[in-house]
Protein backbone atom coordinates (compact mmCIF):
# COMPACT_ATOMS: atom_id res chain seq x y z
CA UNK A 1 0.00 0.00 0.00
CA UNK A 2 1.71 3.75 -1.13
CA UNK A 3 0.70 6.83 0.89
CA UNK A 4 1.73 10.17 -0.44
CA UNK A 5 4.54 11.83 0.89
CA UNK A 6 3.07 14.25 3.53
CA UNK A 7 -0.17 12.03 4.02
CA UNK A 8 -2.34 12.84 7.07
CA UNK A 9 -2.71 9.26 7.81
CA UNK A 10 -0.02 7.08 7.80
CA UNK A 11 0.11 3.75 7.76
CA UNK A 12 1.04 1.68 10.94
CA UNK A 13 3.22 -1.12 10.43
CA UNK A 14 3.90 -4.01 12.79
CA UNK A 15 7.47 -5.49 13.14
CA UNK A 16 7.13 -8.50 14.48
CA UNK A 17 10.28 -11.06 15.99
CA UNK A 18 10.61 -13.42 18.81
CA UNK A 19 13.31 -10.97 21.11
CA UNK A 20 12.17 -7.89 19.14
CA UNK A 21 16.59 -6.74 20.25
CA UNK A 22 17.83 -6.38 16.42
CA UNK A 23 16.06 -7.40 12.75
CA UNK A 24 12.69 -5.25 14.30
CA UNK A 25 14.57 -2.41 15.53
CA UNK A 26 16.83 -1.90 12.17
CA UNK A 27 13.64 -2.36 10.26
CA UNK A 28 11.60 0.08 12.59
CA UNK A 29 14.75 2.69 11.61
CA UNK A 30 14.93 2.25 8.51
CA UNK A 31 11.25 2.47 7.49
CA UNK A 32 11.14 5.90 9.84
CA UNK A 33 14.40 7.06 7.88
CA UNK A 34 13.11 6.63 4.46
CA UNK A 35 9.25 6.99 4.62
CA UNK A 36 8.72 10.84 4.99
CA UNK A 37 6.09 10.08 7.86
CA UNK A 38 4.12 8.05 5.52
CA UNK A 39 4.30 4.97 7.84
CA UNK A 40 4.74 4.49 11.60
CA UNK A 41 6.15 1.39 12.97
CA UNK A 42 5.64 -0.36 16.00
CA UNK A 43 7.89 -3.04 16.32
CA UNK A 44 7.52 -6.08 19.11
CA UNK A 45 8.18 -9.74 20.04
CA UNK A 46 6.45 -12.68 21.31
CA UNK A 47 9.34 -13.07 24.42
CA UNK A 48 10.93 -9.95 23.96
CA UNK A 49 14.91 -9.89 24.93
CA UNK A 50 14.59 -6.84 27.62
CA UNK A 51 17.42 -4.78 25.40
CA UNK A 52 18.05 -3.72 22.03
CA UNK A 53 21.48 -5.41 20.75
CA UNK A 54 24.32 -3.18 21.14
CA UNK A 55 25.17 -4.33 17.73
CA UNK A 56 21.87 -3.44 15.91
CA UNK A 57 22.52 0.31 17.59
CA UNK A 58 25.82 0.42 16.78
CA UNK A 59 25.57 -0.49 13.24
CA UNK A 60 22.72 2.31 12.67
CA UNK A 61 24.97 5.04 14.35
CA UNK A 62 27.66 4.01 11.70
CA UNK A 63 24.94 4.52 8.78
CA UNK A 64 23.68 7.67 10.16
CA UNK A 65 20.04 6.58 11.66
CA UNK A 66 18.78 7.72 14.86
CA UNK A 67 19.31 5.39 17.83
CA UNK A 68 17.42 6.68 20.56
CA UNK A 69 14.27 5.99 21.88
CA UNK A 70 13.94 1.99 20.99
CA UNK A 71 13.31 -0.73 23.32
CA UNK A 72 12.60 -4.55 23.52
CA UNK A 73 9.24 -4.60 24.06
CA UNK A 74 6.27 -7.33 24.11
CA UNK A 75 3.40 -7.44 21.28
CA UNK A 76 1.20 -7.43 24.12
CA UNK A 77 1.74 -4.14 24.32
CA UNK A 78 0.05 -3.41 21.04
CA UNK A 79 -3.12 -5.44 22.01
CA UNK A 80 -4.53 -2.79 23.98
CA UNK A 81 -8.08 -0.85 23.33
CA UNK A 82 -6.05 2.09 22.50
CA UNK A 83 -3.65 0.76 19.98
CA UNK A 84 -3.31 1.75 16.51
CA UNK A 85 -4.79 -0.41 13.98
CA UNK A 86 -2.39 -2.16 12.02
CA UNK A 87 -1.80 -2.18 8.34
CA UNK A 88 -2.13 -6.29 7.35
């Protein structure tokens, strides 16, 4: 699905992985980086590690992305009432 650069509604994407530490989190960067606030991702895992991998953050400082501001977190989290709606 395409959404206009500049689009008032963006889509939400889920990132889903078992520790939700690295593949998520690069992916979660990257699709921020590039997408021009056409998407929003909310990445998570099924038995999340507790930490992002000091190697996923390092190797997105070294390409220029932002590294602040992610976590290891549990897709329970997105199963609340007050969730966005995912894009499937």
């Amino acid at each position: 699905m395409h959404c206009p650069k500049g689009a008032l509604n963006p889509i939400n994407i889920p990132v889903l992985c078992a520790g939700n530490s690295a593949r998520p989190i690069l992916l979660d960067s990257l699709l921020s980086h590039h997408a021009d606030g056409r998407v929003t991702v909310f990445s998570a895992g099924s038995q999340p590690a507790g930490q992002v991998n000091p190697h996923a953050t390092s190797l997105l400082a070294v390409k220029g992305h932002e590294t602040v501001g992610f976590r290891s977190k549990s897709w329970d989290e997105s199963g609340t009432s007050d969730a966005p709606k995912w894009a499937l």
